[in-house]
Protein backbone atom coordinates (compact mmCIF):
# COMPACT_ATOMS: atom_id res chain seq x y z
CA UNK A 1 65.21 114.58 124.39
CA UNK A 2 66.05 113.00 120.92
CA UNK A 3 63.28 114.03 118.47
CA UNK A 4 61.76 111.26 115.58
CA UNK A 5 63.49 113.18 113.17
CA UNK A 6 67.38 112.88 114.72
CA UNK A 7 66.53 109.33 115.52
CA UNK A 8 65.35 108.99 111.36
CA UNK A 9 68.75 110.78 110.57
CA UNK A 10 70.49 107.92 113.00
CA UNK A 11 69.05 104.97 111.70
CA UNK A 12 69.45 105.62 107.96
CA UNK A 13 73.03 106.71 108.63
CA UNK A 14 73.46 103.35 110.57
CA UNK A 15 72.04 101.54 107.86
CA UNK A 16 74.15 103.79 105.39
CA UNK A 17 77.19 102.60 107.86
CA UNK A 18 76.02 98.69 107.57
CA UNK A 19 75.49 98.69 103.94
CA UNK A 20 79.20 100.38 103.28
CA UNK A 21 80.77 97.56 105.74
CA UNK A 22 79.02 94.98 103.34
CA UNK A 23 79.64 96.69 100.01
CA UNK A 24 83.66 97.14 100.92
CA UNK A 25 83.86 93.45 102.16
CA UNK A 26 86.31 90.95 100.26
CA UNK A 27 83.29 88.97 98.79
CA UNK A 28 83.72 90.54 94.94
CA UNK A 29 82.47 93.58 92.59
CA UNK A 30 79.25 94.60 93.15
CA UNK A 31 78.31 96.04 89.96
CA UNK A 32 77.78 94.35 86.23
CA UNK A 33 81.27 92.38 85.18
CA UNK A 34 82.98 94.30 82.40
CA UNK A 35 86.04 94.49 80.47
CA UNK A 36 87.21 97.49 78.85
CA UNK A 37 90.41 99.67 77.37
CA UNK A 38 91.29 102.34 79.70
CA UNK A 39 93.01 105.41 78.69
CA UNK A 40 94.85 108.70 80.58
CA UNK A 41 96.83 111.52 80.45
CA UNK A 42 95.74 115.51 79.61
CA UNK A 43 92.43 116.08 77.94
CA UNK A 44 94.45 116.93 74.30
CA UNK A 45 96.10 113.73 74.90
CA UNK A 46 94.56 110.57 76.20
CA UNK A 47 97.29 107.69 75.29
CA UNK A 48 95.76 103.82 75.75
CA UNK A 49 97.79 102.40 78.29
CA UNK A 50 95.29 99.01 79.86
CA UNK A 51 93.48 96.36 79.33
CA UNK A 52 90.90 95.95 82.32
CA UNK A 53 88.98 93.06 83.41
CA UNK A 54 86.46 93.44 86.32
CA UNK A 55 84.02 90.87 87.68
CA UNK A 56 83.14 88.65 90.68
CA UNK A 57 86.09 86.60 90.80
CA UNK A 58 88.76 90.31 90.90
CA UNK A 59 89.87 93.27 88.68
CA UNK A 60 92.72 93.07 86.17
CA UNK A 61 94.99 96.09 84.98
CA UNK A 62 97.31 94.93 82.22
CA UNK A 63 99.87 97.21 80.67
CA UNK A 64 99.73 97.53 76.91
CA UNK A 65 102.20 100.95 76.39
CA UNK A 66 105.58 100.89 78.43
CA UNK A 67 104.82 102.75 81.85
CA UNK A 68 106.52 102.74 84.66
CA UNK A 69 105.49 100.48 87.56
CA UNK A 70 104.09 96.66 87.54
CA UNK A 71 102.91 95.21 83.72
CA UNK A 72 99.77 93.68 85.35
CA UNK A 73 98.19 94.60 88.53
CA UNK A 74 95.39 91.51 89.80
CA UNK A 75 92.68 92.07 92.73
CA UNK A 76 91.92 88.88 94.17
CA UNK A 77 88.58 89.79 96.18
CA UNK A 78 87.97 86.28 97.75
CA UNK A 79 91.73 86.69 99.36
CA UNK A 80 91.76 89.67 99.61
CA UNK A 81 94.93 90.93 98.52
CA UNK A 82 96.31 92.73 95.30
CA UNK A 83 99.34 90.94 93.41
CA UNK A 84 101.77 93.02 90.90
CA UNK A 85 103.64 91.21 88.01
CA UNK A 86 106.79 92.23 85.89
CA UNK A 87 105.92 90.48 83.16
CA UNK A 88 109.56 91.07 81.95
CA UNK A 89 111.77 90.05 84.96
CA UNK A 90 108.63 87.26 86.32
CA UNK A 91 109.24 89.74 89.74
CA UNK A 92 105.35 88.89 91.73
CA UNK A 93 104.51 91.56 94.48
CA UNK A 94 101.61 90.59 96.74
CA UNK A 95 100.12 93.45 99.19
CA UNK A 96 97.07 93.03 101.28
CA UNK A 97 94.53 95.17 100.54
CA UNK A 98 93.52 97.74 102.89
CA UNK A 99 89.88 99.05 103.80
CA UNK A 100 90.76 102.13 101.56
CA UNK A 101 91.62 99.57 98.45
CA UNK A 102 88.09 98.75 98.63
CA UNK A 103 86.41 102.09 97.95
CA UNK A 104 86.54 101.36 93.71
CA UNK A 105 84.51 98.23 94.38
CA UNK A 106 82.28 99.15 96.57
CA UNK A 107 79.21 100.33 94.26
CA UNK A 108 79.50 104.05 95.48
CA UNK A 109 80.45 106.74 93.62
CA UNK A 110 83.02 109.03 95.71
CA UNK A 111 83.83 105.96 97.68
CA UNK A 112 87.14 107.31 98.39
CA UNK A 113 86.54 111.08 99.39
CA UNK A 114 84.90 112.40 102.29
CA UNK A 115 81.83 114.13 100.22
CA UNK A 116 80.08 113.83 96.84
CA UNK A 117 77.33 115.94 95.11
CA UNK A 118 75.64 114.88 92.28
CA UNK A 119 75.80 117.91 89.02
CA UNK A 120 74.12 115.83 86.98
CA UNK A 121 73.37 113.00 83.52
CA UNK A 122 75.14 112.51 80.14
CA UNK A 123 76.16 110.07 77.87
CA UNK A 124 79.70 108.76 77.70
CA UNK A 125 80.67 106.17 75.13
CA UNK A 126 77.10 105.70 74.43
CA UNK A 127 76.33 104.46 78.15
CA UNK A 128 73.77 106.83 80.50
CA UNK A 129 76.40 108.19 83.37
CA UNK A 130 76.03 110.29 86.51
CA UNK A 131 77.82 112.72 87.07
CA UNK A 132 79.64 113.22 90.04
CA UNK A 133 82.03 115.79 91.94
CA UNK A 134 84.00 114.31 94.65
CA UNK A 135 85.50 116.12 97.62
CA UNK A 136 88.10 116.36 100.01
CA UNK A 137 90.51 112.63 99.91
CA UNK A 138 94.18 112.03 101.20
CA UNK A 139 94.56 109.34 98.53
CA UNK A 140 93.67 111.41 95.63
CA UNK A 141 93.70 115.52 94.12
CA UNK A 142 91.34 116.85 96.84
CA UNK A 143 88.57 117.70 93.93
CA UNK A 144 87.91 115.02 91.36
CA UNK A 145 84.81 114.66 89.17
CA UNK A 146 83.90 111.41 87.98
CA UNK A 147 81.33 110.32 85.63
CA UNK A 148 79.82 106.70 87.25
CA UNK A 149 78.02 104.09 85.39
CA UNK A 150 75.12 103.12 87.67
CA UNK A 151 75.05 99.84 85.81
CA UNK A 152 78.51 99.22 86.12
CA UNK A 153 78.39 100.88 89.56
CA UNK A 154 82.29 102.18 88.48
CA UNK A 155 83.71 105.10 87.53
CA UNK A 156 83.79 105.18 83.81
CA UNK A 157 85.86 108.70 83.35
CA UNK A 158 87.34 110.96 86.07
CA UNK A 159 89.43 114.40 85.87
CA UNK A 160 92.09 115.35 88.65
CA UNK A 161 92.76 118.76 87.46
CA UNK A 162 93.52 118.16 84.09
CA UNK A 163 94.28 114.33 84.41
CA UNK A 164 91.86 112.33 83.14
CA UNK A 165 91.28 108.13 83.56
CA UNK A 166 88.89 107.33 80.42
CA UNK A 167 87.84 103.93 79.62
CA UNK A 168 86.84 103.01 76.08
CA UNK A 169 85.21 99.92 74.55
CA UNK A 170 83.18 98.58 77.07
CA UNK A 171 81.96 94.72 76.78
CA UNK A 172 79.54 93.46 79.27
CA UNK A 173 79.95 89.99 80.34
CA UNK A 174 82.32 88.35 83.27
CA UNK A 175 85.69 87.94 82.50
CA UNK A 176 87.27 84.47 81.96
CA UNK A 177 88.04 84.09 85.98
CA UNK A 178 91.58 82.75 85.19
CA UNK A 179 92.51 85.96 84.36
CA UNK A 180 92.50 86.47 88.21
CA UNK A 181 94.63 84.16 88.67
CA UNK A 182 98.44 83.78 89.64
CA UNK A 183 100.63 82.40 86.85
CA UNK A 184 102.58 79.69 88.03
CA UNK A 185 105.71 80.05 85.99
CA UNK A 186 106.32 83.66 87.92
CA UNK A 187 108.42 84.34 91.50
């Protein structure tokens, strides 16, 4: 006999299960649009390396030192896919994205990894943040913490054992949506 209790525990985690399918559909960003610099490396030295543009219409990573890898990296949500760009040899990429891809999206914080446990508040950048530590991933360092913006409903700083993903500078407002767009010039 099921008691009231485990059938409570099964409908919220059913309703848990039908609000994640929503959240990590290919129907946009659920949080506030935003555009901001983002910056990484060790704590001692965090080097500006993006642009990024996030709203309704996709997400936009755009290369501003030399790294290695694509110059610009677009989400399209209402494809879904994600497209890279070499700016410099006009070289366009496009991969589908996968269930997983959707986790940064998605309004939860520790999308990605298997558990999450709130330690606590701050301020970052002058914005009120949660703060999070996330557990247990095959994509990522098994341990992460991340400070989220619950307005933003993204991750706004996270450190993978020493490596931290910063971002700096953040401007409310949605992005001009043709930055989500495929120049037509590249092949």
């Amino acid at each position: 006999m099921i008691s009231n209790f485990a059938r409570s525990v099964a409908a919220a985690i059913a309703v848990t299960a039908l609000l994640w399918a929503e959240n990590a559909g290919a129907d946009g960003y659920r949080g506030e649009s935003f555009s901001a610099e983002t910056w990484f490396g060790t704590e001692d030295a965090l080097e500006l390396r993006y642009n990024l543009y996030i709203g309704k219409d996709g997400y936009r990573l755009e290369s501003i030192n030399p790294v290695e890898g694509p110059d610009i990296i677009i989400a399209q949500f209402a494809v879904p896919r994600f497209v890279y760009i070499d700016v410099n040899t006009g070289a366009v990429n496009f991969l589908p994205m996968g269930e997983n891809d959707w986790g940064r999206f998605s309004g939860i914080a520790c999308a990605d990894f298997e558990y999450r446990q709130q330690l606590g508040t701050a301020e970052l950048s002058g914005r009120a943040v949660e703060i999070w530590q996330c557990i247990g991933s095959k994509r990522y360092k098994p341990d992460t913490r991340i400070w989220w913006d619950p307005v933003l409903l993204y991750q706004v700083r996270s450190d993978e054992e020493g490596y931290i993903t910063e971002l700096r500078n953040i401007r409310p407002g949605n992005p001009d949506a043709a930055l989500f767009e495929i120049p037509a010039d590249l092949k």
